[in-house]
Protein backbone atom coordinates (compact mmCIF):
# COMPACT_ATOMS: atom_id res chain seq x y z
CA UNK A 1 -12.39 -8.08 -29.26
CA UNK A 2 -11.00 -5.14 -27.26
CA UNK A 3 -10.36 -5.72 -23.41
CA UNK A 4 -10.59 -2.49 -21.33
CA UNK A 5 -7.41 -1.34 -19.47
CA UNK A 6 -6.48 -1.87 -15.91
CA UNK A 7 -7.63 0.51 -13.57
CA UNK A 8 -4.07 1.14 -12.42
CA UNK A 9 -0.73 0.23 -14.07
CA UNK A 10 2.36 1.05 -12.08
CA UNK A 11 5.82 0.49 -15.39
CA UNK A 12 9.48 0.02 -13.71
CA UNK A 13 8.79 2.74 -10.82
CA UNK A 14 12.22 4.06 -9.22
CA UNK A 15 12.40 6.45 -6.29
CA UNK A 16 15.65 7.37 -4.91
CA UNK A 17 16.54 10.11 -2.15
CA UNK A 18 19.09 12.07 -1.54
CA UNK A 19 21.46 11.82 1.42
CA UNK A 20 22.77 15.14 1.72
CA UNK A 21 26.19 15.78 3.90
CA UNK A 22 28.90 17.74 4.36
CA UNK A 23 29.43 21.72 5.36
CA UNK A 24 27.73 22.38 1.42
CA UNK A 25 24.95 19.54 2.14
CA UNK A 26 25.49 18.32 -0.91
CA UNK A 27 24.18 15.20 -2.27
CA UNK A 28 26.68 12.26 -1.11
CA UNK A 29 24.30 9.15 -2.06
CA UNK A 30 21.33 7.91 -2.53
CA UNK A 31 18.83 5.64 -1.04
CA UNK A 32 17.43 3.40 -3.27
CA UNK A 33 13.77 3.19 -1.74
CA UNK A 34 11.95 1.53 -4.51
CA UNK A 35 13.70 -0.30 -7.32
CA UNK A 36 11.79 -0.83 -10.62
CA UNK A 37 8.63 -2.08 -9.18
CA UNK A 38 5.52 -2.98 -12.01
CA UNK A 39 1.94 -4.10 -11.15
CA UNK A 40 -1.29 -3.27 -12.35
CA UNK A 41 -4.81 -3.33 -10.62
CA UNK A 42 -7.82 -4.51 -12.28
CA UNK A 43 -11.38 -2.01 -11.22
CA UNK A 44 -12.68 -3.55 -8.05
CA UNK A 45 -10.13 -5.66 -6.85
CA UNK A 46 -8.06 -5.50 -3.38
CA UNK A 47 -3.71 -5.69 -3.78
CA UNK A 48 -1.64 -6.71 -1.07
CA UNK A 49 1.68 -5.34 -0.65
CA UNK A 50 3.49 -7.06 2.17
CA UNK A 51 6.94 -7.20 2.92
CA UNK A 52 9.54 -5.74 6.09
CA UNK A 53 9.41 -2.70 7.13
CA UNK A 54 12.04 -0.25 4.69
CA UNK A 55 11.12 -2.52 1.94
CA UNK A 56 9.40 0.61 0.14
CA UNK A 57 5.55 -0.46 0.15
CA UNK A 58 4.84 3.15 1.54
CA UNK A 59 6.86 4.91 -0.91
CA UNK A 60 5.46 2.84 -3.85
CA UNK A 61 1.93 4.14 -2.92
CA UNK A 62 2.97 7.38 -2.28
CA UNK A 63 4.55 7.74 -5.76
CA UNK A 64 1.92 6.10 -7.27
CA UNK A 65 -0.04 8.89 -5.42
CA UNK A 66 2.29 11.85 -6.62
CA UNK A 67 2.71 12.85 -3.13
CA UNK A 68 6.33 11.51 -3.71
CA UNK A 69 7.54 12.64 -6.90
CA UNK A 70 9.08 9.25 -8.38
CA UNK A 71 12.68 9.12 -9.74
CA UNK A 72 11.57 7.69 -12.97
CA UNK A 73 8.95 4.73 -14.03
CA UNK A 74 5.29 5.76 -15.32
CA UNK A 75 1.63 4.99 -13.95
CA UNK A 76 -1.16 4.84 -15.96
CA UNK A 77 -4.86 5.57 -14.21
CA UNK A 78 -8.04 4.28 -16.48
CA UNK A 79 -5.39 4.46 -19.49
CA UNK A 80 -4.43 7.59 -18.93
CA UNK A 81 0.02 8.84 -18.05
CA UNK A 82 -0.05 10.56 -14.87
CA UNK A 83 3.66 10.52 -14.01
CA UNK A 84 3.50 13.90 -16.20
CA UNK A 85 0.69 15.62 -14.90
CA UNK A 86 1.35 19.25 -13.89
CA UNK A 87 -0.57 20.47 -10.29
CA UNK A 88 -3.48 21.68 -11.88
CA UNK A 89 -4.38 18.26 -13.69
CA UNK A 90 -3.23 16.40 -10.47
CA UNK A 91 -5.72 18.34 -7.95
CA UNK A 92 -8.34 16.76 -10.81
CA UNK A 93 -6.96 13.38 -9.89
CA UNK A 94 -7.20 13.64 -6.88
CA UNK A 95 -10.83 12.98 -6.96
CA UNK A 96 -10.28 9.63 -8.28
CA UNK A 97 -7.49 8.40 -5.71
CA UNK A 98 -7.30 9.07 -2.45
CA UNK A 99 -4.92 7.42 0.54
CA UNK A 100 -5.67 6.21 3.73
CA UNK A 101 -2.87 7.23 6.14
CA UNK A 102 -1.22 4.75 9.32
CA UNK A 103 -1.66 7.11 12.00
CA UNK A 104 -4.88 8.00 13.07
CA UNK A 105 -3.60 10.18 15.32
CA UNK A 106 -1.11 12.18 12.91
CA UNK A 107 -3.59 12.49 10.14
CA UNK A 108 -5.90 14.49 11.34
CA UNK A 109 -5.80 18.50 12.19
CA UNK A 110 -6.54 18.83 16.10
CA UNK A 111 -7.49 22.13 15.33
CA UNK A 112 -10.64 21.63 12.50
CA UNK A 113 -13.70 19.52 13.64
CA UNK A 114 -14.44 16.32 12.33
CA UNK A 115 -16.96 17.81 10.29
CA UNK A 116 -14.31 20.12 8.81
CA UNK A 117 -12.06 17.90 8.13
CA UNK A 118 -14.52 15.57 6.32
CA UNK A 119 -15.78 18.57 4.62
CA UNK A 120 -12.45 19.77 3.22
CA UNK A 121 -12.87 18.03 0.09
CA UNK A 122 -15.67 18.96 -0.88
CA UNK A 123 -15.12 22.64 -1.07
CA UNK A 124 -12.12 22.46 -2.61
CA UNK A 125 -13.28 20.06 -5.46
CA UNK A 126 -16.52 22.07 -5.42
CA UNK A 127 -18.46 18.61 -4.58
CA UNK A 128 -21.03 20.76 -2.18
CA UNK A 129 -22.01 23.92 -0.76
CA UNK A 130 -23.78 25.70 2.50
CA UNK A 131 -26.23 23.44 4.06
CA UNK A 132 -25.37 20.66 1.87
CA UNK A 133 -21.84 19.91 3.03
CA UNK A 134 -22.96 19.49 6.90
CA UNK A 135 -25.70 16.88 5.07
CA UNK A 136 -22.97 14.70 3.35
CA UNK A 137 -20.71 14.86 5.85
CA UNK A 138 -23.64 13.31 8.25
CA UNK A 139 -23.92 10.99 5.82
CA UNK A 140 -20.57 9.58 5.34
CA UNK A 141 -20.24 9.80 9.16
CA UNK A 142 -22.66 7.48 9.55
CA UNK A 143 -21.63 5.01 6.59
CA UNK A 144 -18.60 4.62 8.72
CA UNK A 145 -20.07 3.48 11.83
CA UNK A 146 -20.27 7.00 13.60
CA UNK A 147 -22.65 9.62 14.74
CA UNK A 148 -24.03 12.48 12.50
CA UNK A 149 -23.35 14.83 15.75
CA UNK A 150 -19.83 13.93 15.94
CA UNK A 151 -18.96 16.39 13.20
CA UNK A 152 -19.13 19.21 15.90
CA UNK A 153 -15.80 17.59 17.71
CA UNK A 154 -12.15 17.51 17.53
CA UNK A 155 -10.18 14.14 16.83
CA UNK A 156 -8.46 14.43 20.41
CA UNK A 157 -11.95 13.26 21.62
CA UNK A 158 -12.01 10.14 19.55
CA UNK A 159 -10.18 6.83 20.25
CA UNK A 160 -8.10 5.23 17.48
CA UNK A 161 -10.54 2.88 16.19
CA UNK A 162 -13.16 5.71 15.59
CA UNK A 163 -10.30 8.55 14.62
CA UNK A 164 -9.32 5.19 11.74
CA UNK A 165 -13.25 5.95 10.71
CA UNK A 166 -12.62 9.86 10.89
CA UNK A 167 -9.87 9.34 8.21
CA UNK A 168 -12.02 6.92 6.24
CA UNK A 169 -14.99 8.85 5.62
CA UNK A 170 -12.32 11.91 4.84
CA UNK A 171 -11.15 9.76 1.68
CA UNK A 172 -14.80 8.89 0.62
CA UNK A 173 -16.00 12.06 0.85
CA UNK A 174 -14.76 12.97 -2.73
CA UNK A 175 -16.05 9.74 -4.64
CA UNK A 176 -12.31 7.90 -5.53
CA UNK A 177 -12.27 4.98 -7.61
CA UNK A 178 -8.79 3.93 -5.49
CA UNK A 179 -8.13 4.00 -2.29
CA UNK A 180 -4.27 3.56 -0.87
CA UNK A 181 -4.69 1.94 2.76
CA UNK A 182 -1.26 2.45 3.91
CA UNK A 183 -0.82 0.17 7.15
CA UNK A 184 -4.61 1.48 7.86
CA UNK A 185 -4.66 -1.25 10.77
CA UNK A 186 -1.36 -1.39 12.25
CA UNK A 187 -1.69 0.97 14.73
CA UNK A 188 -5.08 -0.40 16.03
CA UNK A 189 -5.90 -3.23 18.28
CA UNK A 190 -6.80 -6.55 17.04
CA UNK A 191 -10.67 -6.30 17.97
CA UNK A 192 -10.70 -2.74 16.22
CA UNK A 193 -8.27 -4.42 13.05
CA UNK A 194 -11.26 -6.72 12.48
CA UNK A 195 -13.57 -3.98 12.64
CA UNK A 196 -11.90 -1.72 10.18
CA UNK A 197 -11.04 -4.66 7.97
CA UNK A 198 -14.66 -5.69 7.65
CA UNK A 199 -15.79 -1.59 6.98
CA UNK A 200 -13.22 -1.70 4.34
CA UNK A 201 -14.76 -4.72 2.50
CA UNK A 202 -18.41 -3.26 3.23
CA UNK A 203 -17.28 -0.18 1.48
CA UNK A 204 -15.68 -1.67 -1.33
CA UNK A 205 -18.90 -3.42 -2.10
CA UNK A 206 -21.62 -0.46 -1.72
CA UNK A 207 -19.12 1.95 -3.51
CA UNK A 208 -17.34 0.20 -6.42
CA UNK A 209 -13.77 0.86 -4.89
CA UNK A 210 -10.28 -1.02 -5.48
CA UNK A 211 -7.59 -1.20 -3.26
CA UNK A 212 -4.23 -1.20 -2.56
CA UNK A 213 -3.68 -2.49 1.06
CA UNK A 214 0.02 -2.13 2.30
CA UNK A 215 0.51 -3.93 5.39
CA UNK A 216 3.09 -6.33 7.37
CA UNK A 217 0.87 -8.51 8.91
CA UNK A 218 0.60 -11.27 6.51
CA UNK A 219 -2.57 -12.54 8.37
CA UNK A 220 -4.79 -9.87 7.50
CA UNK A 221 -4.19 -9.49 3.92
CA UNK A 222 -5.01 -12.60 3.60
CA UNK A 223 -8.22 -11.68 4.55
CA UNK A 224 -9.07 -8.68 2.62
CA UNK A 225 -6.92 -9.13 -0.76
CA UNK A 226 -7.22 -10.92 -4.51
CA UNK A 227 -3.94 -10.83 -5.23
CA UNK A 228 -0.68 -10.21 -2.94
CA UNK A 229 2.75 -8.44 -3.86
CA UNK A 230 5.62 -9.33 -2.11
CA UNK A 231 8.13 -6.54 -1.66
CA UNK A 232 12.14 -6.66 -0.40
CA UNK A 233 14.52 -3.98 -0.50
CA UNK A 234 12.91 -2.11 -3.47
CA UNK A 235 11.61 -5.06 -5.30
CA UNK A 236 8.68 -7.30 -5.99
CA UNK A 237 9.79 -10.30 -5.27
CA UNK A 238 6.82 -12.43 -5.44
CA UNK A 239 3.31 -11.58 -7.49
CA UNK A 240 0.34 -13.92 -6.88
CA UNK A 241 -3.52 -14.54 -5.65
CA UNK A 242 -3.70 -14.54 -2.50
CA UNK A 243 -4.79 -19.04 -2.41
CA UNK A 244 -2.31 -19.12 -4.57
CA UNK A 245 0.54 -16.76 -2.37
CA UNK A 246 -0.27 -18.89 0.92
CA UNK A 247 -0.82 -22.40 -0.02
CA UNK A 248 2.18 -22.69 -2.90
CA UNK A 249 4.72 -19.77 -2.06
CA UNK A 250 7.69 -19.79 -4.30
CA UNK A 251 9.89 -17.36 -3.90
CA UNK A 252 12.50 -18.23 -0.56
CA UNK A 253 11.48 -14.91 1.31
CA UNK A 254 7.72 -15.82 1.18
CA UNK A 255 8.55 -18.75 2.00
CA UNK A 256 10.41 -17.31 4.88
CA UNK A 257 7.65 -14.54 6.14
CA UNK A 258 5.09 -17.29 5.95
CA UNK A 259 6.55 -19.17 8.11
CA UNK A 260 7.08 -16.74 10.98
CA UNK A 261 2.60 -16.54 10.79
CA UNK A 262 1.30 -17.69 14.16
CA UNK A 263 -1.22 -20.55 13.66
CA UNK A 264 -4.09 -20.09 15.90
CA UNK A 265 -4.26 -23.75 17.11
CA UNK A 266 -1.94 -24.85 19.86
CA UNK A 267 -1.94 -28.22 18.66
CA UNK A 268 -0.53 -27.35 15.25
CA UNK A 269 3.35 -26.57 14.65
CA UNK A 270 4.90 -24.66 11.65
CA UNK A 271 8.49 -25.06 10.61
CA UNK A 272 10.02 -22.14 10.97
CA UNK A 273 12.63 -20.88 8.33
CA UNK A 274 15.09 -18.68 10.18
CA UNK A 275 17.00 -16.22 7.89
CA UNK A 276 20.64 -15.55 8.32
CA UNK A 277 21.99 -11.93 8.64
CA UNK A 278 19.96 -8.39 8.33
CA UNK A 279 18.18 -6.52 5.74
CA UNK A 280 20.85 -4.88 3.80
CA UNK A 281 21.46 -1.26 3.48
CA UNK A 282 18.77 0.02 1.17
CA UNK A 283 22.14 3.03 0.57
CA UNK A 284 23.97 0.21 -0.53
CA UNK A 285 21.79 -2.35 -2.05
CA UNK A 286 23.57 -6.00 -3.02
CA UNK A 287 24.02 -6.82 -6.55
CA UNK A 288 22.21 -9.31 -8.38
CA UNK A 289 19.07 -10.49 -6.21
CA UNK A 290 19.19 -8.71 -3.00
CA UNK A 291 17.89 -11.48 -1.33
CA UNK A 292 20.86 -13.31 -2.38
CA UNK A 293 22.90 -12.36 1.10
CA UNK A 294 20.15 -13.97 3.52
CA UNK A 295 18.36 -16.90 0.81
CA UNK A 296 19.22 -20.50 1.77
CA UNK A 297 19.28 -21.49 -1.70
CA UNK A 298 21.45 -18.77 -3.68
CA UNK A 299 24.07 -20.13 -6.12
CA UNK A 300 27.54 -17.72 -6.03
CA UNK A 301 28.43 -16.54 -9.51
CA UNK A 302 24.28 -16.50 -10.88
CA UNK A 303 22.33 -14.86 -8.10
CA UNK A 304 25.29 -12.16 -6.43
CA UNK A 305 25.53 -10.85 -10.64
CA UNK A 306 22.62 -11.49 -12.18
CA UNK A 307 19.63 -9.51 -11.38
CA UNK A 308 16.29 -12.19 -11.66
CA UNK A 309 13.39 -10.50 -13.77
CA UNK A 310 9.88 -11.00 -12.35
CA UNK A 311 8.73 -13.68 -14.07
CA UNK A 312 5.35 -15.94 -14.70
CA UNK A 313 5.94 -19.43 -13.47
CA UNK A 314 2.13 -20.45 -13.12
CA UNK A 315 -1.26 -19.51 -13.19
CA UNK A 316 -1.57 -15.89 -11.55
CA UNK A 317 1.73 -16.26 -10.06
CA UNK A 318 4.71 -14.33 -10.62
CA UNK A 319 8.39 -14.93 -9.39
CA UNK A 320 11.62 -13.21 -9.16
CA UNK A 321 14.03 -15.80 -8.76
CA UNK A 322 17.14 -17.90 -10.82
CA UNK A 323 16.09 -21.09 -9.13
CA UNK A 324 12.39 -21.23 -9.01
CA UNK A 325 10.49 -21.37 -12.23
């Protein structure tokens, strides 16, 4: 018996940029933003990716995306090698994965209506034409939570929550399979977090979609995801289900970022685990485990050499650690 693909598989992904300098600007080093990172995504389901800000969740989505070219690594999409796709193939693609961006504010064109910009995709895929655009755009406008008559105004008269929407509906418009929230939430208010959060889920039912949800706030991808990657300095550190990820962490930085989660009950107390030092220089990443310069339980000659490989210690749980198996 045959067992169909993942919808998404992301192989040993690399970006690195260039830090130009000097009277030449030539290239002088390089930042290692993500470092070998693999995952796949199963049709339908919702994947965390959670970690400190620099840790390259952004980048990994973006590169997943092809609107950062990666360094090397390959993604597959329904089975299919996209790393290699030429701009022709990708604008094809493009149907089938679309991103939603942080700022609601920076992602949309004050000069083009909301109508326009919720439009745009379907003339250039070709999706719709005259009369019938202004239809689906009333449509999806109104999926979202907002007015058919809203099309006819600009995103400076919209507050965050509803620009969010705005910036939703654009990424529907097209019919994607995968949609990359990329701190969708962040810049919102916790009322209008909730909100978004439970459009999101709404969506993913009526439509069929999957997700990948990159966010810091472990608290709400608890909420919304299956399974949770844990990202530092490049690197998955930590792959699990989400009961799994916040009931039996394993890796010493979950363990960490777990414990700096409020609990909403006064009455209740969490241990906090306090980390020594700061992130390291992503220009000049430690060797070994880069977690070894901050984790309370490193050992000197195995975890400053030897780089840990991500690896299964139970069921639907992935580490990448020396000491924890």
């Amino acid at each position: 018996m045959t067992t169909n693909p993942p919808l998404l598989k992301v192989d040993k992904l690399v970006k690195h940029f260039n830090i130009k300098g000097g009277f030449l600007q030539r290239s002088v080093e390089k930042l290692h933003a993500v470092d070998g990172v693999s995952f796949s995504v199963e049709a339908g389901e919702t994947l965390g990716v959670v970690g400190e800000s620099g840790c390259g969740k952004s980048t990994t989505g973006r590169c997943i995306l092809r609107l950062i070219e990666p360094t090397s690594g390959q993604v597959w999409f329904e089975g299919r090698e996209i790393t290699g796709l030429n701009k022709t193939e990708l604008r094809g693609l493009a149907r089938d994965m679309q991103i939603i961006f942080q700022d609601p504010f920076a992602s949309l064109n004050p000069r083009m209506t909301v109508g326009a910009i919720v439009g745009e995709g379907l003339v250039i895929h070709g999706l719709a034409k005259g009369a019938e655009i202004e239809q689906r755009v009333a449509h999806l406008l109104e999926t979202v939570g907002l007015n058919a008559d809203h099309m006819r105004r600009y995103p400076h008269e919209f507050s965050g929550g509803q620009r969010q929407r705005i910036g939703i509906a654009r990424a529907l418009a097209v019919n994607p399979k995968l949609l990359v929230c990329d701190e969708a939430v962040s810049a919102l208010d916790v009322s209008i977090q909730a909100q978004v959060i439970n459009l999101l889920q709404d969506l993913q039912q009526q439509f069929g979609l999957t997700y990948i949800f990159i966010a810091h706030d472990l608290s709400v991808v608890e909420h919304i995801a299956n399974r949770v990657a844990v990202m530092y300095l490049g690197r998955i550190v930590e792959l699990a289900t989400s009961r799994e990820l916040y009931t039996t962490p394993r890796h010493p930085y979950t363990e960490a970022l777990l414990s700096a989660v409020p609990i909403p009950d006064p009455t209740l107390k969490r241990q906090r685990i306090r980390l020594q030092g700061d992130v390291p220089s992503p220009i000049h990443p430690p060797a070994g485990c880069h977690f070894h310069t901050r984790c309370p339980i490193a050992q000197k000659g195995l975890c400053d050499v030897q780089r840990p490989e991500l690896k299964q210690v139970g069921e639907g749980q992935w580490v990448s650690c020396h000491l924890r198996s």
